[in-house]
PDB file of N, CA and C in Angstrom:
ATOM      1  N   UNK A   1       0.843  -1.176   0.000  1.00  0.00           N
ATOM      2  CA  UNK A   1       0.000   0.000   0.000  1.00  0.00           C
ATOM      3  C   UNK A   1       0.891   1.244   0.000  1.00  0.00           C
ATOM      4  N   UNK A   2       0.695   2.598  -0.936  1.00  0.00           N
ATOM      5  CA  UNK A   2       1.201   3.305  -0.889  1.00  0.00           C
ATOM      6  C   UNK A   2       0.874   4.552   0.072  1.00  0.00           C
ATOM      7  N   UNK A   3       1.840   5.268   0.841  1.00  0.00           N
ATOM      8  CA  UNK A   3       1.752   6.342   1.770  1.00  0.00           C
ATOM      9  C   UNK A   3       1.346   7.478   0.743  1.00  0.00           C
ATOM     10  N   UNK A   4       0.697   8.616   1.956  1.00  0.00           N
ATOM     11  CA  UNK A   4       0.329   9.376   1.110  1.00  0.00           C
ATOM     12  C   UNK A   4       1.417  10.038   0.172  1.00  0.00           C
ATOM     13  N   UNK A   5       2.533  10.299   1.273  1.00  0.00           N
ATOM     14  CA  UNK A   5       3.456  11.293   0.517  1.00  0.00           C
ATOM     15  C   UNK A   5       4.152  10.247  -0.833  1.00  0.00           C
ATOM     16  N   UNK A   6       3.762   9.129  -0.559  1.00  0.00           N
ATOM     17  CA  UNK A   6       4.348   8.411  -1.813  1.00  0.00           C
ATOM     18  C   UNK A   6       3.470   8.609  -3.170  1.00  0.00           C
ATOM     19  N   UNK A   7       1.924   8.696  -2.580  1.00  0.00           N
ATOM     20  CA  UNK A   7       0.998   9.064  -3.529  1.00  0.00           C
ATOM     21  C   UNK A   7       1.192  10.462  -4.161  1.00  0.00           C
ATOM     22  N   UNK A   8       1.548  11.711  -3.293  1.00  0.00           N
ATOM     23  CA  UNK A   8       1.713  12.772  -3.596  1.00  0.00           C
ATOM     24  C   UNK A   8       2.981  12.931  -5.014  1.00  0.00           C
ATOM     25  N   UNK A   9       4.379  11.908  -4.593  1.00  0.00           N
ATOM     26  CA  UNK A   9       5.587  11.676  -5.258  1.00  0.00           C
ATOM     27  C   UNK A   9       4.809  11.365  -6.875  1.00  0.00           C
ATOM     28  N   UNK A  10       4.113  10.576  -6.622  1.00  0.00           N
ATOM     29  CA  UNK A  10       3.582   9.821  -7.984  1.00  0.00           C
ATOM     30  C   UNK A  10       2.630  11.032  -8.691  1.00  0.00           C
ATOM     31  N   UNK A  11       1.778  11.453  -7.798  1.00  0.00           N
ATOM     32  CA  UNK A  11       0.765  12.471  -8.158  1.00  0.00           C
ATOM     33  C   UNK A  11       1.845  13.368  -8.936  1.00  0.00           C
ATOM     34  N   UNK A  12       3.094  14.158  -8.695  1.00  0.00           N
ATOM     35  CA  UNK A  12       3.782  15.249  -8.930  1.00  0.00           C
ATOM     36  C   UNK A  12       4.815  14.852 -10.071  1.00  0.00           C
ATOM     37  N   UNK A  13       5.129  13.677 -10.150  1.00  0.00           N
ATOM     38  CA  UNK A  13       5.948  12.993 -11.032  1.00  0.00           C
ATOM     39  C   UNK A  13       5.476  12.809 -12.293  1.00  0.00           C
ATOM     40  N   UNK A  14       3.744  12.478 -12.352  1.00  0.00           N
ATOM     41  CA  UNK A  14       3.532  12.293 -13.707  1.00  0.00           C
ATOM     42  C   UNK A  14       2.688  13.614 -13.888  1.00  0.00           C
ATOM     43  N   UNK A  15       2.465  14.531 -13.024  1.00  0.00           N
ATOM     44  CA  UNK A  15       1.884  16.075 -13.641  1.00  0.00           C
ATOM     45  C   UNK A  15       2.769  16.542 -13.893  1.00  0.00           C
ATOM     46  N   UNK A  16       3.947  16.733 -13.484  1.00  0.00           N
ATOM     47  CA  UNK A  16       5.085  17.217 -14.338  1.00  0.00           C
ATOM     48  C   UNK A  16       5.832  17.010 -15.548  1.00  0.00           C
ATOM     49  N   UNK A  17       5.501  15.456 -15.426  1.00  0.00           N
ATOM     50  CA  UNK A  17       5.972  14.703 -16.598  1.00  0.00           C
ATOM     51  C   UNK A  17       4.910  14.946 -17.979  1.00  0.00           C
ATOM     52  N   UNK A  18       3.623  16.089 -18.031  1.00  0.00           N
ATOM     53  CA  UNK A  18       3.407  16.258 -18.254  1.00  0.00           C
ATOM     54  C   UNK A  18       2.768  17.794 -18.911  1.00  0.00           C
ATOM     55  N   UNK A  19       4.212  18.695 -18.511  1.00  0.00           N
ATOM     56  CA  UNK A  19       4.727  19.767 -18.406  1.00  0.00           C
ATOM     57  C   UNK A  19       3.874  21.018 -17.518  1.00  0.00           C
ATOM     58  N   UNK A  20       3.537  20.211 -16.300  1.00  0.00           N
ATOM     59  CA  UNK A  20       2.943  21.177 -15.548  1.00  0.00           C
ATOM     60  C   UNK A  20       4.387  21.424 -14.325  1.00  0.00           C
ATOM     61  N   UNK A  21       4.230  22.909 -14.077  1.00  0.00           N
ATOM     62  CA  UNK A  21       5.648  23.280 -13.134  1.00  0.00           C
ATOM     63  C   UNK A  21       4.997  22.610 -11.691  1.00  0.00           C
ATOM     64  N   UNK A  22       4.533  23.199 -11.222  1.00  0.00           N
ATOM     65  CA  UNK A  22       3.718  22.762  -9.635  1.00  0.00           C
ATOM     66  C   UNK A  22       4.573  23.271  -8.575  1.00  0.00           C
ATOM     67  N   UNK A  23       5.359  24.151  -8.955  1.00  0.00           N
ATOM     68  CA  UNK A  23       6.150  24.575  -7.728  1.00  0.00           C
ATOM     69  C   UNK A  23       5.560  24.883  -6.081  1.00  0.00           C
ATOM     70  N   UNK A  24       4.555  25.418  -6.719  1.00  0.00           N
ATOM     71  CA  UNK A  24       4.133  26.076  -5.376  1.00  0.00           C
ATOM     72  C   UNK A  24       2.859  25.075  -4.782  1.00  0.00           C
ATOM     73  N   UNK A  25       1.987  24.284  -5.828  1.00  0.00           N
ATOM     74  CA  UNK A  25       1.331  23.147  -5.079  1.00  0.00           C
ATOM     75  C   UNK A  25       2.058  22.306  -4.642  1.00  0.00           C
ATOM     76  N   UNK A  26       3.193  21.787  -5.354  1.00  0.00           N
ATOM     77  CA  UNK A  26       3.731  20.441  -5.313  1.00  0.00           C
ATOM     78  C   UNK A  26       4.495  21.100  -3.652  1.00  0.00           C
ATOM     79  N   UNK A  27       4.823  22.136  -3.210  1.00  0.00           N
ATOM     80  CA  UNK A  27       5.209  22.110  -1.983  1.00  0.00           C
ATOM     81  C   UNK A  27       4.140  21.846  -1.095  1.00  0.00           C
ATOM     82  N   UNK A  28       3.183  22.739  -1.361  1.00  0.00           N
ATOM     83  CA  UNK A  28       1.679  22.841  -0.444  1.00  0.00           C
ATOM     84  C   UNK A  28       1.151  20.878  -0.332  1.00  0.00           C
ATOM     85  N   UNK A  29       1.637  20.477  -1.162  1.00  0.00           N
ATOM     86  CA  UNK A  29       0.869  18.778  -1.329  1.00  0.00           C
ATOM     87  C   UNK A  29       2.041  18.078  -0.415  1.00  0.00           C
ATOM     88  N   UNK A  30       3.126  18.236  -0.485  1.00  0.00           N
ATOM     89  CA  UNK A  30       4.400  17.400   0.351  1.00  0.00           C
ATOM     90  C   UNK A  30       3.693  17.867   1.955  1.00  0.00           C
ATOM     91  N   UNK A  31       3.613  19.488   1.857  1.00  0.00           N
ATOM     92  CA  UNK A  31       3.398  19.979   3.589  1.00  0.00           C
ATOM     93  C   UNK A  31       2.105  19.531   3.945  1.00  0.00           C
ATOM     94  N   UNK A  32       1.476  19.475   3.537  1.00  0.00           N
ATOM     95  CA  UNK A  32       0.090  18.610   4.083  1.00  0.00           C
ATOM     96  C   UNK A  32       0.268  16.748   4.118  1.00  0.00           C
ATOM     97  N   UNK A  33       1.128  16.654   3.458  1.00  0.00           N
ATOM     98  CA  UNK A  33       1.452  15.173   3.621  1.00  0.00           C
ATOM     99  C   UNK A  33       2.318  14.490   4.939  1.00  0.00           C
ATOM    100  N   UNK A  34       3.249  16.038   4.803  1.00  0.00           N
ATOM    101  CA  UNK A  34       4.012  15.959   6.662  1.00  0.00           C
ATOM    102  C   UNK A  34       2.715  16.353   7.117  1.00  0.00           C
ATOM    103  N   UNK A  35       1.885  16.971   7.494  1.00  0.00           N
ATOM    104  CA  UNK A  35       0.720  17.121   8.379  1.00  0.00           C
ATOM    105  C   UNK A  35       0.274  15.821   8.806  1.00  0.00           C
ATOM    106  N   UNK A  36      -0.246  15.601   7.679  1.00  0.00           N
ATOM    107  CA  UNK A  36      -0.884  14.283   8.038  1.00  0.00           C
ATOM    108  C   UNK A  36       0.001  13.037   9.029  1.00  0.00           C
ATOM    109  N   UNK A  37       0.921  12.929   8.588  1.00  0.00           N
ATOM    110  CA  UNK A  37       1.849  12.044   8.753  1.00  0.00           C
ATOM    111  C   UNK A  37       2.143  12.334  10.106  1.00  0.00           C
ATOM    112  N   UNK A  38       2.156  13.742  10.936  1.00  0.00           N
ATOM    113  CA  UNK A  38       2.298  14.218  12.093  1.00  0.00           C
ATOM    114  C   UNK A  38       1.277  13.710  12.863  1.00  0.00           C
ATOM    115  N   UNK A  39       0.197  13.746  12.505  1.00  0.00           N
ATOM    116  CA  UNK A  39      -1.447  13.619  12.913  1.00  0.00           C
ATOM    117  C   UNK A  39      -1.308  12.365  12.948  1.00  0.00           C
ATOM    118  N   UNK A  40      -0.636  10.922  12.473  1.00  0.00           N
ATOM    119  CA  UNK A  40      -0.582   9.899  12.613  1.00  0.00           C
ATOM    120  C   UNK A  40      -1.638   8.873  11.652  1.00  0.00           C
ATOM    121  N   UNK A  41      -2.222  10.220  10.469  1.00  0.00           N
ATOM    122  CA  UNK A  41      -3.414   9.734   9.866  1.00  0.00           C
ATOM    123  C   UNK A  41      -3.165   8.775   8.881  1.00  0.00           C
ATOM    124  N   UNK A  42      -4.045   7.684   9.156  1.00  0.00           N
ATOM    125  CA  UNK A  42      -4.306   6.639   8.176  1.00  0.00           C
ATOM    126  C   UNK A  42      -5.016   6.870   7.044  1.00  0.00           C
ATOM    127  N   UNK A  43      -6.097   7.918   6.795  1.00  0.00           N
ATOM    128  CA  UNK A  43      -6.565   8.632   5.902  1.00  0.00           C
ATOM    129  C   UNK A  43      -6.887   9.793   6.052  1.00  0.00           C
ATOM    130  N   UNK A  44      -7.669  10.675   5.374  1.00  0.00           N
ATOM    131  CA  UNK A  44      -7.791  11.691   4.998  1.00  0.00           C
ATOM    132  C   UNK A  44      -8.925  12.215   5.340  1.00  0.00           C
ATOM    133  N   UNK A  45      -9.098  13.198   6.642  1.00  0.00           N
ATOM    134  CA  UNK A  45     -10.754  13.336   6.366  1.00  0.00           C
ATOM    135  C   UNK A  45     -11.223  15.127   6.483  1.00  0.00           C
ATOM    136  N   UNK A  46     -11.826  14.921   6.570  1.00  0.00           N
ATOM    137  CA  UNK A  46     -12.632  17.001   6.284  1.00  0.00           C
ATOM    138  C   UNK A  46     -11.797  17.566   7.682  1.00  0.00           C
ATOM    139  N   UNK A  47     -11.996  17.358   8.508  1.00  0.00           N
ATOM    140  CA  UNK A  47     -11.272  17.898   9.862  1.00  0.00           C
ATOM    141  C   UNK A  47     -10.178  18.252   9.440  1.00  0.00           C
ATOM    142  N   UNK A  48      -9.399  17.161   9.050  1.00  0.00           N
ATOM    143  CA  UNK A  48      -7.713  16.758   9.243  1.00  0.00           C
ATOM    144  C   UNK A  48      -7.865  18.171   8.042  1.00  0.00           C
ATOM    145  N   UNK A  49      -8.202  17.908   6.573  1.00  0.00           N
ATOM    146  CA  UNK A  49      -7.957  18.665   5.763  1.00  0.00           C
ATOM    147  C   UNK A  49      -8.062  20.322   6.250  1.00  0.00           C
ATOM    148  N   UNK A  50      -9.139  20.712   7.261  1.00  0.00           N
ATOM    149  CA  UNK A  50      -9.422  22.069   7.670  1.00  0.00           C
ATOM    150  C   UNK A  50      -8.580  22.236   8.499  1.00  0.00           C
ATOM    151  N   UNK A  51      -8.053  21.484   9.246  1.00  0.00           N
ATOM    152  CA  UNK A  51      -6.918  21.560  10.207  1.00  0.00           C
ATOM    153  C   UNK A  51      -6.043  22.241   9.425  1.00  0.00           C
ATOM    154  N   UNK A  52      -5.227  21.740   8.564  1.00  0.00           N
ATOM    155  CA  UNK A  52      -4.103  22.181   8.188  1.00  0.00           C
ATOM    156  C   UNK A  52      -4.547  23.462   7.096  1.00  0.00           C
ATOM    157  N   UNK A  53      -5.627  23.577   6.290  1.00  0.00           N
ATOM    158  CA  UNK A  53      -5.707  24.284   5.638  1.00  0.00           C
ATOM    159  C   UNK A  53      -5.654  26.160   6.321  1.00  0.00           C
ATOM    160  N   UNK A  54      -6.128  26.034   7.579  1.00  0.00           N
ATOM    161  CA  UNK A  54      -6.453  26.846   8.724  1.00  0.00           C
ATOM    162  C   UNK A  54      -5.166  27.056   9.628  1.00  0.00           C
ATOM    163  N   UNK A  55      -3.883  26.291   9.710  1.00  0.00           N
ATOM    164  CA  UNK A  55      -2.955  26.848  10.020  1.00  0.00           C
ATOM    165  C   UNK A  55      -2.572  28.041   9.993  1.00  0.00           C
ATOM    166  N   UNK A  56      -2.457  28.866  10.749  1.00  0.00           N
ATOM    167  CA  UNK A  56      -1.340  30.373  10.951  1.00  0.00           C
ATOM    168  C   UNK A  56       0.056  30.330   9.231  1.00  0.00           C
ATOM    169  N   UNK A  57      -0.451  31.018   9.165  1.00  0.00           N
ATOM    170  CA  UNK A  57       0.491  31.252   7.975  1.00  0.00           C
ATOM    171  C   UNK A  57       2.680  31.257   8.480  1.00  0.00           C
ATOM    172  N   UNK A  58       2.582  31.441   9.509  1.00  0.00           N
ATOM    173  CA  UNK A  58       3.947  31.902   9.859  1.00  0.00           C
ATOM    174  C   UNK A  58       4.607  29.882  10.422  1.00  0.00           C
ATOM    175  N   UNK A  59       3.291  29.110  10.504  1.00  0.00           N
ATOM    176  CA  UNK A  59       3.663  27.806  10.617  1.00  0.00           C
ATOM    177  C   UNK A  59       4.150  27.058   9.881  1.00  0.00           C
ATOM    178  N   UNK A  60       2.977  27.452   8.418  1.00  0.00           N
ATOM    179  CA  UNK A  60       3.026  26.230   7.900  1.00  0.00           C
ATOM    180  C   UNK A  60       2.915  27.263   6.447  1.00  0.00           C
ATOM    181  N   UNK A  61       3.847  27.248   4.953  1.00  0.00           N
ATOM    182  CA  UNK A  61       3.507  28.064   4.244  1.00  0.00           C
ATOM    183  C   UNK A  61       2.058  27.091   3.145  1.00  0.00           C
ATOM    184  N   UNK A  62       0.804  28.054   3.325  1.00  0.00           N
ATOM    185  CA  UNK A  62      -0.591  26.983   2.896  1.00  0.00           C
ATOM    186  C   UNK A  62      -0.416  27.488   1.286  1.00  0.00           C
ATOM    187  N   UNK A  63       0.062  28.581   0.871  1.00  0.00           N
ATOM    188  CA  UNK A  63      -0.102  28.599  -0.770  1.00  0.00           C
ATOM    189  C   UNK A  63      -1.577  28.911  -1.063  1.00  0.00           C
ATOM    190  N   UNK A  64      -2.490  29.568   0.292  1.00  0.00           N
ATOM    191  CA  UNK A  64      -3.981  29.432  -0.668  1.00  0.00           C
ATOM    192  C   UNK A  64      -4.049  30.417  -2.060  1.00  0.00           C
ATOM    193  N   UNK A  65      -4.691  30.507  -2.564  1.00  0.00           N
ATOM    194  CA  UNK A  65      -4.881  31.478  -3.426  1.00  0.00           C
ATOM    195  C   UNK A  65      -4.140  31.156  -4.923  1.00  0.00           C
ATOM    196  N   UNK A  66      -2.663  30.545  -4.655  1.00  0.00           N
ATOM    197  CA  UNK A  66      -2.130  30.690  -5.959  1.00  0.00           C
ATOM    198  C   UNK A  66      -2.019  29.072  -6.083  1.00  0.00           C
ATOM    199  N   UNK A  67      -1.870  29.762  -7.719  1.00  0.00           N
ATOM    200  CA  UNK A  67      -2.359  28.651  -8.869  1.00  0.00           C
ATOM    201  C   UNK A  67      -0.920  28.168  -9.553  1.00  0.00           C
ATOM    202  N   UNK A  68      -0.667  26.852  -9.886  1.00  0.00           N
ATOM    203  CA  UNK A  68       0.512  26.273 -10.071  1.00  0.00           C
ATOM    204  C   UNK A  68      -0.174  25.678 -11.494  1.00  0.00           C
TER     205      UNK A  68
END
């Protein structure tokens, strides 16, 4: 079974490989993957996701707004 951040690796590997840059998601997708991974989560759920999305900006950099 693959981890998320392994899913994320794969997710970013073939969007790129498909000439998308992702600089600034592909960080925002790794840092929510350490989130999770902190949280001890086995999956993914609305909480966990608002959790981190709702972080203090000076914690965690969230990237809302911009587009990769």
């Amino acid at each position: 079974m693959n981890t998320l951040r392994q899913a994320v690796h794969a997710y970013l590997s073939m969007r790129r490989s498909l000439g998308f840059k992702l600089h600034h998601a592909g960080k925002a997708l790794l840092d929510f993957a350490t989130f999770m991974e902190q949280q001890h989560a086995t999956y993914i759920t609305q909480a966990l996701a608002l959790a981190w999305a709702q972080q203090p900006v000076n914690v965690q950099a969230a990237h809302c707004g911009h587009s990769a």
